[in-house]
N, C-alpha and C. Protein backbone atom coordinates (compact mmCIF):
# COMPACT_ATOMS: atom_id res chain seq x y z
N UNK A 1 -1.74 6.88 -3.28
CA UNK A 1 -0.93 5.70 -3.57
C UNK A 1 -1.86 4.61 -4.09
N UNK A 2 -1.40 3.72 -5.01
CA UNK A 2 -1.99 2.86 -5.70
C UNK A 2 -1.97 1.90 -5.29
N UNK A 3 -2.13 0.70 -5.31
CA UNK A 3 -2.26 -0.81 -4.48
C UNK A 3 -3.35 -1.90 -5.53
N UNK A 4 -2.26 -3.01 -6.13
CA UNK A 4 -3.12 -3.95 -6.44
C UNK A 4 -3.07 -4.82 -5.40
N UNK A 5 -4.46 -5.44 -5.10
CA UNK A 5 -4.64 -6.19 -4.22
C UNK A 5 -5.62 -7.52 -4.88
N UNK A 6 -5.15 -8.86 -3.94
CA UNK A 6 -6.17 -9.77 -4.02
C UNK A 6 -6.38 -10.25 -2.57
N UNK A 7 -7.91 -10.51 -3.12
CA UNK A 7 -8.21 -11.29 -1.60
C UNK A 7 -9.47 -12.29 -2.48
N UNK A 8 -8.67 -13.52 -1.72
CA UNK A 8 -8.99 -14.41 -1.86
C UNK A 8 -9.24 -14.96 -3.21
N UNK A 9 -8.23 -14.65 -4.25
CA UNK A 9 -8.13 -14.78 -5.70
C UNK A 9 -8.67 -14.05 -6.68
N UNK A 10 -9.85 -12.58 -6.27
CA UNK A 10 -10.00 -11.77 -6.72
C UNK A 10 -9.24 -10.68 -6.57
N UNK A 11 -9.05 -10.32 -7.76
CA UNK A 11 -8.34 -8.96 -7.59
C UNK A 11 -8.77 -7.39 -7.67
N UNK A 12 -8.04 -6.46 -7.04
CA UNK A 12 -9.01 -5.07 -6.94
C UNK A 12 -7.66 -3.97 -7.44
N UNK A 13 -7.97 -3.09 -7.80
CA UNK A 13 -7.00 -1.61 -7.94
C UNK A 13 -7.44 -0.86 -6.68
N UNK A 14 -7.01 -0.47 -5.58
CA UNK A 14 -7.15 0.59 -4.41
C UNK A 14 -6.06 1.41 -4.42
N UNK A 15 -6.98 2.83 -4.73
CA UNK A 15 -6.10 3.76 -4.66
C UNK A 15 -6.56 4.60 -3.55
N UNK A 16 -5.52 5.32 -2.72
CA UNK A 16 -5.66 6.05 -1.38
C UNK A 16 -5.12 6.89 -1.80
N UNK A 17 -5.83 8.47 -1.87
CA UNK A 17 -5.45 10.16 -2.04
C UNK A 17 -4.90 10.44 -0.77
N UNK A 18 -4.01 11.75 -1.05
CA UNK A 18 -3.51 11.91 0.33
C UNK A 18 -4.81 12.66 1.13
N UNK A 19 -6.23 13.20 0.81
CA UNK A 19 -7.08 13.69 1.49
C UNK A 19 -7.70 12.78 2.34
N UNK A 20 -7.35 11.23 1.89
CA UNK A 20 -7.91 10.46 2.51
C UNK A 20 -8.95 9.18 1.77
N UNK A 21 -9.21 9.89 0.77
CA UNK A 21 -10.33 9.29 -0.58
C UNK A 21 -9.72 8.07 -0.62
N UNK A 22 -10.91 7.03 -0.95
CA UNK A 22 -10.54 5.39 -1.16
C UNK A 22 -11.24 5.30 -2.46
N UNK A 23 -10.51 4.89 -3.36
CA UNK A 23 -11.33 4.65 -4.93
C UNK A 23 -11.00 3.05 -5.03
N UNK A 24 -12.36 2.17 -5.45
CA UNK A 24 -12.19 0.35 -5.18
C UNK A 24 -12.22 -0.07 -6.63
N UNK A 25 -11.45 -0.23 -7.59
CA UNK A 25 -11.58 -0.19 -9.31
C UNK A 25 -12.43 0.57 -9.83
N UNK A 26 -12.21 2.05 -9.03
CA UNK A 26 -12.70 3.08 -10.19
C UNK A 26 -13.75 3.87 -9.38
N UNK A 27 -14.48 3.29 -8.04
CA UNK A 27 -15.55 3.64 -7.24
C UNK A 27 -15.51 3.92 -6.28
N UNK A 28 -15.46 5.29 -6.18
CA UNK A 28 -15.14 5.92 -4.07
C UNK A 28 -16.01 5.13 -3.41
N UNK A 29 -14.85 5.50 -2.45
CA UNK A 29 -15.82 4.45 -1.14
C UNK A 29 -15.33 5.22 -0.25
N UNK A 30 -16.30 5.41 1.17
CA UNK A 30 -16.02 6.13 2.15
C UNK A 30 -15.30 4.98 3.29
N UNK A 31 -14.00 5.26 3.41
CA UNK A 31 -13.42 4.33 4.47
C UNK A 31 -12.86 5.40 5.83
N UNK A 32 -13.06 4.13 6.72
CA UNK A 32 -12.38 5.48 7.74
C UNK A 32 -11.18 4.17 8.69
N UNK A 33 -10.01 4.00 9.31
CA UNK A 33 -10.21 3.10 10.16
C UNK A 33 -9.09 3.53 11.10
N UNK A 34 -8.83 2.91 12.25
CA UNK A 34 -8.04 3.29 13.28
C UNK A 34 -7.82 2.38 13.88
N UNK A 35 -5.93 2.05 14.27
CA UNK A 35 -5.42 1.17 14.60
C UNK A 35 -6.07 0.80 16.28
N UNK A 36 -6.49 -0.40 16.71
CA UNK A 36 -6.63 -0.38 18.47
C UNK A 36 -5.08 -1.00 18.95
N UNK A 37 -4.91 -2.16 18.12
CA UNK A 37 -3.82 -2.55 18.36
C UNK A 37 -2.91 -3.24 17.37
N UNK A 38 -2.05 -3.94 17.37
CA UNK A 38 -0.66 -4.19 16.40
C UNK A 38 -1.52 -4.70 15.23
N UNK A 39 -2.38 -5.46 15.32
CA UNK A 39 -2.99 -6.32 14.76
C UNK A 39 -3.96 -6.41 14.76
N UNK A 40 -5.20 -5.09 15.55
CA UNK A 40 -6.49 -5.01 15.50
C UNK A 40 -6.74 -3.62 14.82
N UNK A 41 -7.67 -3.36 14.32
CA UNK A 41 -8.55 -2.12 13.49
C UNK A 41 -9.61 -2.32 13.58
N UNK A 42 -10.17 -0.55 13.95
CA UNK A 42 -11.68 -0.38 13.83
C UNK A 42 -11.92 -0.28 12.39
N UNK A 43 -12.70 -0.92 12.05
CA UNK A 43 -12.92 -0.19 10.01
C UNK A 43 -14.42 0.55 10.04
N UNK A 44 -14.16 1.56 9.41
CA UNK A 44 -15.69 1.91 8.87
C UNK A 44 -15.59 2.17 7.37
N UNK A 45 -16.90 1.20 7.26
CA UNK A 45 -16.92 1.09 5.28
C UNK A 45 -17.89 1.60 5.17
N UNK A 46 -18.49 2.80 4.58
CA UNK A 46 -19.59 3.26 4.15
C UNK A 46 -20.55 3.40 5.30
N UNK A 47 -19.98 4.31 6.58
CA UNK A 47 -21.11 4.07 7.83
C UNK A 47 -21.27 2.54 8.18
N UNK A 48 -20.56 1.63 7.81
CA UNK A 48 -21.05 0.53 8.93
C UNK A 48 -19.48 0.08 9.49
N UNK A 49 -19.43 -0.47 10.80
CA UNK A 49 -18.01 -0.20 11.66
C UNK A 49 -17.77 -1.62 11.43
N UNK A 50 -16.33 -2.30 11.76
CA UNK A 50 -16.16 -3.76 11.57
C UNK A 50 -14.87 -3.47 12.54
N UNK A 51 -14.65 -4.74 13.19
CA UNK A 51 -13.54 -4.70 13.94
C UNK A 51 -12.85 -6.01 13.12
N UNK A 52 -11.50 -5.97 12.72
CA UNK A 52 -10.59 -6.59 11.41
C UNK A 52 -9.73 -6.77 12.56
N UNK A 53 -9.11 -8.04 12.35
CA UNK A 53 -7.90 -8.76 12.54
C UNK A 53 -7.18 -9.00 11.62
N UNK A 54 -5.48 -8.13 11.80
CA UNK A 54 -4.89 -8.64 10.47
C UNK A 54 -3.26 -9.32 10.92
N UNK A 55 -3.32 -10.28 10.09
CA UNK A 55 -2.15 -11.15 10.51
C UNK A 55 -1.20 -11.41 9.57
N UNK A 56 0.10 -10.52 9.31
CA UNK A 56 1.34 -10.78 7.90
C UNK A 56 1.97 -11.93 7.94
N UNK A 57 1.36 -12.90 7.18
CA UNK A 57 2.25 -14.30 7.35
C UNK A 57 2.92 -14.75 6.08
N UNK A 58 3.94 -14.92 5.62
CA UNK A 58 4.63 -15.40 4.33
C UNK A 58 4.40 -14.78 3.60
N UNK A 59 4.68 -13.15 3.36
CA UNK A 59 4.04 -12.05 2.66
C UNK A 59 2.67 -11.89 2.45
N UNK A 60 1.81 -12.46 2.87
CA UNK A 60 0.21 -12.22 2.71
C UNK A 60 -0.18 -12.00 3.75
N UNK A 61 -1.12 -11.32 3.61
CA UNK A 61 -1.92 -10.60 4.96
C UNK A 61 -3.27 -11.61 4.74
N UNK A 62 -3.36 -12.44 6.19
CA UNK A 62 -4.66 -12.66 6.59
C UNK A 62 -5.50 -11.97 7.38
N UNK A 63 -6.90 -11.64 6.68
CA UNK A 63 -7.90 -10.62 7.73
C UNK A 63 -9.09 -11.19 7.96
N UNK A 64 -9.03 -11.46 9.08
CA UNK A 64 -10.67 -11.85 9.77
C UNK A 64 -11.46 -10.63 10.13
N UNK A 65 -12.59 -11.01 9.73
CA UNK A 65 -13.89 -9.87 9.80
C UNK A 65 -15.07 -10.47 9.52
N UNK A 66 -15.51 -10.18 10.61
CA UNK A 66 -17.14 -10.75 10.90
C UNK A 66 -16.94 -12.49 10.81
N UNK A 67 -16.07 -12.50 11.37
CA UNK A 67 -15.68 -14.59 11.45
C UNK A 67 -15.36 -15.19 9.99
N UNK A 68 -14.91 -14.39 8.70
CA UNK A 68 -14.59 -14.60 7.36
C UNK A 68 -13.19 -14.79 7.24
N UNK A 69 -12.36 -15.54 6.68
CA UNK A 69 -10.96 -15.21 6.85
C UNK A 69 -10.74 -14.89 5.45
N UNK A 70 -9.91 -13.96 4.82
CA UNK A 70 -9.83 -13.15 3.68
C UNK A 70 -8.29 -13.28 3.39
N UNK A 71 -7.99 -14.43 2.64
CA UNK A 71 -6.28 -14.14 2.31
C UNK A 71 -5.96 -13.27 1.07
N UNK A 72 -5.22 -12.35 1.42
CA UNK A 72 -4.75 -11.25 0.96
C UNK A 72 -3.47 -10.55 0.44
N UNK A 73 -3.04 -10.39 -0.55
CA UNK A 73 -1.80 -9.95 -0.93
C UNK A 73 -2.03 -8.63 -1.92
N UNK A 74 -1.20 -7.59 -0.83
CA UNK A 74 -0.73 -6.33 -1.18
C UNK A 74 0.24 -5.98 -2.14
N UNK A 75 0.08 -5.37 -2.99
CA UNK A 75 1.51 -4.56 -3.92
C UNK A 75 1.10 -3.34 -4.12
N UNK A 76 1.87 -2.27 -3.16
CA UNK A 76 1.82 -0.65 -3.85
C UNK A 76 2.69 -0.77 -5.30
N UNK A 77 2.47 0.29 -5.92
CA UNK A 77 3.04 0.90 -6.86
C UNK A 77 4.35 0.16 -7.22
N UNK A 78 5.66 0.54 -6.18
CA UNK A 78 7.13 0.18 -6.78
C UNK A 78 6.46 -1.35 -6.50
N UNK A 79 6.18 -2.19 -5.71
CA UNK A 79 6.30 -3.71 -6.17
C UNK A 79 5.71 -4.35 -7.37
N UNK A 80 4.28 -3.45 -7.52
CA UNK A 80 3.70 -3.55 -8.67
C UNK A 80 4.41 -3.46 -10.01
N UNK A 81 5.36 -2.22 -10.47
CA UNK A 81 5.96 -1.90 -11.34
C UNK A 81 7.43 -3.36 -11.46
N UNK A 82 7.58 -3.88 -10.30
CA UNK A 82 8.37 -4.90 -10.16
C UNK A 82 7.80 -6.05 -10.75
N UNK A 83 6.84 -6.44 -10.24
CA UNK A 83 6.41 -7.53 -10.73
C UNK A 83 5.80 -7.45 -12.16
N UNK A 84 5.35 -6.15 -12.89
CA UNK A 84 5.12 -6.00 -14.39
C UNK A 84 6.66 -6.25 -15.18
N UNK A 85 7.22 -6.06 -14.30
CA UNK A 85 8.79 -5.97 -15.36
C UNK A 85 9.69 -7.54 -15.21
N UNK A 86 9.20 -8.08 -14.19
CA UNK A 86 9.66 -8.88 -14.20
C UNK A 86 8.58 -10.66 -14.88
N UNK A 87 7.68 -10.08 -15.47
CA UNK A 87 6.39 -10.60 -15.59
C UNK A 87 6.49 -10.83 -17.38
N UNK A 88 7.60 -9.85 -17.97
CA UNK A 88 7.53 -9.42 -19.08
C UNK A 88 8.67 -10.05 -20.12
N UNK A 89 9.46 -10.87 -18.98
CA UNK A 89 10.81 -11.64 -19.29
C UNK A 89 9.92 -12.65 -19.94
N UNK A 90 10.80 -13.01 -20.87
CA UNK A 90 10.98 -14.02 -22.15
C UNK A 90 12.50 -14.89 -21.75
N UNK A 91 11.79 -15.80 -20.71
CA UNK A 91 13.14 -16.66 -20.04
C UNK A 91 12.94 -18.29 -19.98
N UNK A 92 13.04 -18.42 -21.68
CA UNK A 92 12.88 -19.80 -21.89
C UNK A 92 14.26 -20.38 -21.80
N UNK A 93 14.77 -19.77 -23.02
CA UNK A 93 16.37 -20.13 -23.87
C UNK A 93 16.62 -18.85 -24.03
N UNK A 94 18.07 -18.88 -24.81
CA UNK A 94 18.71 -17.76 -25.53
C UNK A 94 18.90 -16.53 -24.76
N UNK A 95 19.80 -15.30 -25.58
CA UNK A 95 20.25 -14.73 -24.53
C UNK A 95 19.14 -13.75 -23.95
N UNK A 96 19.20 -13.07 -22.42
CA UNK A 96 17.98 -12.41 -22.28
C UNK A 96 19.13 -11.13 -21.20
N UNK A 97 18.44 -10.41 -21.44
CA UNK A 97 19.09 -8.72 -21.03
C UNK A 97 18.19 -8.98 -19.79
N UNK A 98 18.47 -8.34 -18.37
CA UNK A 98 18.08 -8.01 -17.34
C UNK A 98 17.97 -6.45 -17.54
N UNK A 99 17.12 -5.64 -17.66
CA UNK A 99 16.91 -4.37 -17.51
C UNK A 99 16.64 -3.67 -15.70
N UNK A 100 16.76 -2.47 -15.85
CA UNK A 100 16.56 -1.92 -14.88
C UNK A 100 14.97 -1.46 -14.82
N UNK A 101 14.31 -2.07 -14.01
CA UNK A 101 12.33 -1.70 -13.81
C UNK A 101 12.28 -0.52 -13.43
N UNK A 102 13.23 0.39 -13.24
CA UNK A 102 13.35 1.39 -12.66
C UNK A 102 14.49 2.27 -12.51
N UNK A 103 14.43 3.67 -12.69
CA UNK A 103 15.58 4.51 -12.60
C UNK A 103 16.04 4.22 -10.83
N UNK A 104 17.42 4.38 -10.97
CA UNK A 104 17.97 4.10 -9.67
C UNK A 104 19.76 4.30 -9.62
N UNK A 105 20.07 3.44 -8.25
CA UNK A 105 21.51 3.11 -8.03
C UNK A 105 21.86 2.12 -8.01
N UNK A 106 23.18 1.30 -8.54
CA UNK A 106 23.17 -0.20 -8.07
C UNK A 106 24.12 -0.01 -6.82
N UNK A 107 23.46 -0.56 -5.77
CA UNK A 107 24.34 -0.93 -4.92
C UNK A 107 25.00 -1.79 -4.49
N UNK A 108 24.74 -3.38 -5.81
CA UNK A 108 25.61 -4.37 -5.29
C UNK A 108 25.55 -5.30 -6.64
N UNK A 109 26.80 -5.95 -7.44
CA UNK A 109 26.23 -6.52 -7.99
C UNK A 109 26.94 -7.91 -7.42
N UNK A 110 25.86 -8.89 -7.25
CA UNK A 110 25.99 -9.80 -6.84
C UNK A 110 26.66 -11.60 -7.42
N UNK A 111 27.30 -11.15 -8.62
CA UNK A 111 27.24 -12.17 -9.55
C UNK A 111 28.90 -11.64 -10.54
N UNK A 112 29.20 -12.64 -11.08
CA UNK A 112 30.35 -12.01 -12.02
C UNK A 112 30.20 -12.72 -13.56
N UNK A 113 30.99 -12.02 -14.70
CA UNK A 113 30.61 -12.56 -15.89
C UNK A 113 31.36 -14.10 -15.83
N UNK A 114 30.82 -15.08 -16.99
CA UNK A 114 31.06 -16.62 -16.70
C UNK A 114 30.47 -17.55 -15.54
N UNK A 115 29.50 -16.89 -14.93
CA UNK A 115 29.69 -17.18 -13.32
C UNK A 115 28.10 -17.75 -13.43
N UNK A 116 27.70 -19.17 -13.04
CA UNK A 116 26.70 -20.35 -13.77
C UNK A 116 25.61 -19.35 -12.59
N UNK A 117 24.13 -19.30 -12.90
CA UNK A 117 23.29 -18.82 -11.99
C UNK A 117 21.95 -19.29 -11.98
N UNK A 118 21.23 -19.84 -10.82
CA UNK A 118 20.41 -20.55 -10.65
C UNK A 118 18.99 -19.49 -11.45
N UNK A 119 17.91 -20.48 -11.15
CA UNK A 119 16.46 -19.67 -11.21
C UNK A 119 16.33 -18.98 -9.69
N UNK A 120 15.88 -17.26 -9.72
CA UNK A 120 15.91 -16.80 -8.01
C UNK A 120 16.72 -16.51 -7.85
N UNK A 121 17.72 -16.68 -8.05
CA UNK A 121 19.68 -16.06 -7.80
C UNK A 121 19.64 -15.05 -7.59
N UNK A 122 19.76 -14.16 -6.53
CA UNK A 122 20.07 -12.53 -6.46
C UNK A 122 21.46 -12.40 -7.70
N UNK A 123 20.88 -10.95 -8.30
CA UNK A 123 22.11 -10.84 -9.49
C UNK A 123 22.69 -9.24 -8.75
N UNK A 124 21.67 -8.40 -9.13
CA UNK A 124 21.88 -7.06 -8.35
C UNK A 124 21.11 -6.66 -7.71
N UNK A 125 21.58 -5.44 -6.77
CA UNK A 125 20.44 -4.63 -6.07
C UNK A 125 20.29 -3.56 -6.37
N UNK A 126 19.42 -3.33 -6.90
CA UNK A 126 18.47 -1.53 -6.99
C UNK A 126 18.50 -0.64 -5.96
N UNK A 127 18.72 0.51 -5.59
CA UNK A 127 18.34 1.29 -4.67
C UNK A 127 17.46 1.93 -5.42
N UNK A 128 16.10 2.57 -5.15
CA UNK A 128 15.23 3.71 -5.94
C UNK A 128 14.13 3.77 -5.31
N UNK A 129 13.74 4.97 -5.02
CA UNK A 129 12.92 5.68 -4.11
C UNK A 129 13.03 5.35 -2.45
N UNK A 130 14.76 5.00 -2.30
CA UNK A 130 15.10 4.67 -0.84
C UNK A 130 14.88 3.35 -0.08
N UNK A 131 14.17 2.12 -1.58
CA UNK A 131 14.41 1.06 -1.28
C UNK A 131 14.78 0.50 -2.17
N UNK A 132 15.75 -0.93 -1.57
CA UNK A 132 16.42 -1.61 -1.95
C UNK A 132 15.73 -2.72 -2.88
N UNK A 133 16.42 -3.36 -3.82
CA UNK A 133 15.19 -3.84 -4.79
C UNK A 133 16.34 -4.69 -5.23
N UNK A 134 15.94 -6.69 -5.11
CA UNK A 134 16.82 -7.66 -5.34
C UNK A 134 16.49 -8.20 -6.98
N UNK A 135 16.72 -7.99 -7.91
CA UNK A 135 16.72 -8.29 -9.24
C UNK A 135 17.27 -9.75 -9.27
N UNK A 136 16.52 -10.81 -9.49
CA UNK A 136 16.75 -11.94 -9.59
C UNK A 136 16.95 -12.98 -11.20
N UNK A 137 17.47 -14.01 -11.05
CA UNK A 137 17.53 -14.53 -12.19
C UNK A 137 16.16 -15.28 -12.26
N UNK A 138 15.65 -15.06 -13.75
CA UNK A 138 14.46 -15.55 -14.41
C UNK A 138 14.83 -16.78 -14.93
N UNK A 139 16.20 -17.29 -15.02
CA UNK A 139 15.70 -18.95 -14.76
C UNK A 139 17.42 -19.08 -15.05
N UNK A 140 17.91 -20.41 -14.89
CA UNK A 140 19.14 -20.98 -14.87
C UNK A 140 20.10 -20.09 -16.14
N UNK A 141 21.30 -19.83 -15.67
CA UNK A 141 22.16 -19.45 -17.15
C UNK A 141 23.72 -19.40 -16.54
N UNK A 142 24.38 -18.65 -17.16
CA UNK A 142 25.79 -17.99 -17.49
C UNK A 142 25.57 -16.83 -17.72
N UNK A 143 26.11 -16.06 -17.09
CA UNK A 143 26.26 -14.61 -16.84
C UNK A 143 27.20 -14.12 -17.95
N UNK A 144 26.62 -13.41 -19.35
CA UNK A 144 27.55 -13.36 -20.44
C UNK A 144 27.88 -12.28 -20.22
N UNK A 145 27.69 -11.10 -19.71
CA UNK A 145 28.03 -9.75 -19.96
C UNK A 145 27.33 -8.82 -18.42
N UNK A 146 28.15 -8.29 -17.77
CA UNK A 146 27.60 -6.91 -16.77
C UNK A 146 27.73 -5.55 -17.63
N UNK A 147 27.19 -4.92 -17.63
CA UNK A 147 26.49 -3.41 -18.13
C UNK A 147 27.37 -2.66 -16.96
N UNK A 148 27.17 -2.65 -15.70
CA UNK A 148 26.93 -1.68 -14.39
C UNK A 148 28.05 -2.53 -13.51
N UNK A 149 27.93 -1.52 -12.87
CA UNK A 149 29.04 -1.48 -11.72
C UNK A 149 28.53 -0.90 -10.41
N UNK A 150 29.09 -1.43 -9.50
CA UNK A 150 28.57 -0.77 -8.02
C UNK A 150 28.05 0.58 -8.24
N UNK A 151 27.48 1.34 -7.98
CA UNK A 151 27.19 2.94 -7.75
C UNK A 151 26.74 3.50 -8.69
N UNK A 152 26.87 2.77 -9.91
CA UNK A 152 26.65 3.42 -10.98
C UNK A 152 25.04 4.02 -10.91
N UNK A 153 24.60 4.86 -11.51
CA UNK A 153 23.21 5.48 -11.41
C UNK A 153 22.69 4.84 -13.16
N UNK A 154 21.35 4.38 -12.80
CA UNK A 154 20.79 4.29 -13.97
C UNK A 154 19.12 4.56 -14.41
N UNK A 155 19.17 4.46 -15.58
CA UNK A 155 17.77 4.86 -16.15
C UNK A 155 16.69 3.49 -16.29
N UNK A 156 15.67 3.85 -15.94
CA UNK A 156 14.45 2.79 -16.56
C UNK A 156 15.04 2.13 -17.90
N UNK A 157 14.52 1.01 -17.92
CA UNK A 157 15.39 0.38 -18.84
C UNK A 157 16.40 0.05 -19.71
N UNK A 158 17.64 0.43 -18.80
CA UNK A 158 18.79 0.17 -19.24
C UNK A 158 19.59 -1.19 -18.69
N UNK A 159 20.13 -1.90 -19.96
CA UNK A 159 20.51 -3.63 -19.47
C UNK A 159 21.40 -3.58 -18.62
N UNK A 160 21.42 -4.38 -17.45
CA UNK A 160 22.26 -4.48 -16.54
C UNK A 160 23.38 -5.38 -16.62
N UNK A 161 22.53 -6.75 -17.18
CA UNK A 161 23.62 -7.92 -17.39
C UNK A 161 22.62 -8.36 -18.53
N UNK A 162 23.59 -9.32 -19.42
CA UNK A 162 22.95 -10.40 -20.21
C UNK A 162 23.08 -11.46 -19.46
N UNK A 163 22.13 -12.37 -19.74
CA UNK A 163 22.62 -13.65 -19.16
C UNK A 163 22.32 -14.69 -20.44
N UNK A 164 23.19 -15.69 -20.45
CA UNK A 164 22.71 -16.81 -21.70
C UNK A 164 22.18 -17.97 -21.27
């Protein structure tokens, strides 16, 4: 599994094999670590051991190690692919298509055509790969057109709604 990560405003690619392999932008690294408790881990990085404190606060993970505090934000793969697609909107003016970031199900659409919608507005929800995924509005409009309907199944980039 893949994982972009930053800590502390740098950013890294970590990818974890299912054998166990840790690759750090491109460079194995021998990791080993084991939970002690909810919020404590033994780490071993390359033969040397660290005991990590990690704390999920407002989606970021803070980790203390060796008295350093390391703020941190995780994205595997599907959030990653979320935030590229939603990264890619052209949401100044004029009309803009909401696509699907992903093959899936809709399980809700949250909005109706004519119907005024903030910046952040839940519009629909994604189901795909067994999670739920809130497709939001990329900035103030009017809902000109729905594509989809409850249940409907769809493909990687197919428009869901226009909005104007």
């Amino acid at each position: 599994m893949k994982y972009a990560t930053t800590v502390n405003g740098k950013s890294y690619e970590i990818e974890v094999n299912q054998d166990g392999k840790v690759t750090v932008n491109g460079e194995e690294r021998t990791v080993d670590f084991k939970s002690i408790t909810e919020s404590l881990y033994s780490v071993i990085i390359e033969n040397a051991s660290y005991e990590v404190a990690v704390e999920l606060r407002d989606g970021q993970y803070n980790v203390m190690m060796q008295g350093d505090l390391y703020e941190t934000e995780v994205l595997d793969e599907r959030q990653l692919r979320m935030a590229q697609a939603s990264a890619g909107f052209s949401v100044a003016q004029g009309e803009f298509s909401l696509k699907s970031p992903m093959p899936g199900m809709i399980v809700d659409v949250r909005v109706a055509e004519g119907q005024h919608v903030e910046k952040g507005q839940s519009l629909i929800v994604l189901e795909s790969m067994k999670m739920e995924n809130e497709l939001k509005a990329p900035r103030a409009g009017t809902i000109i057109r729905i594509h989809v309907s409850k249940s409907d199944s769809v493909e990687q980039n197919k428009v869901l709604l226009t909005l104007g």
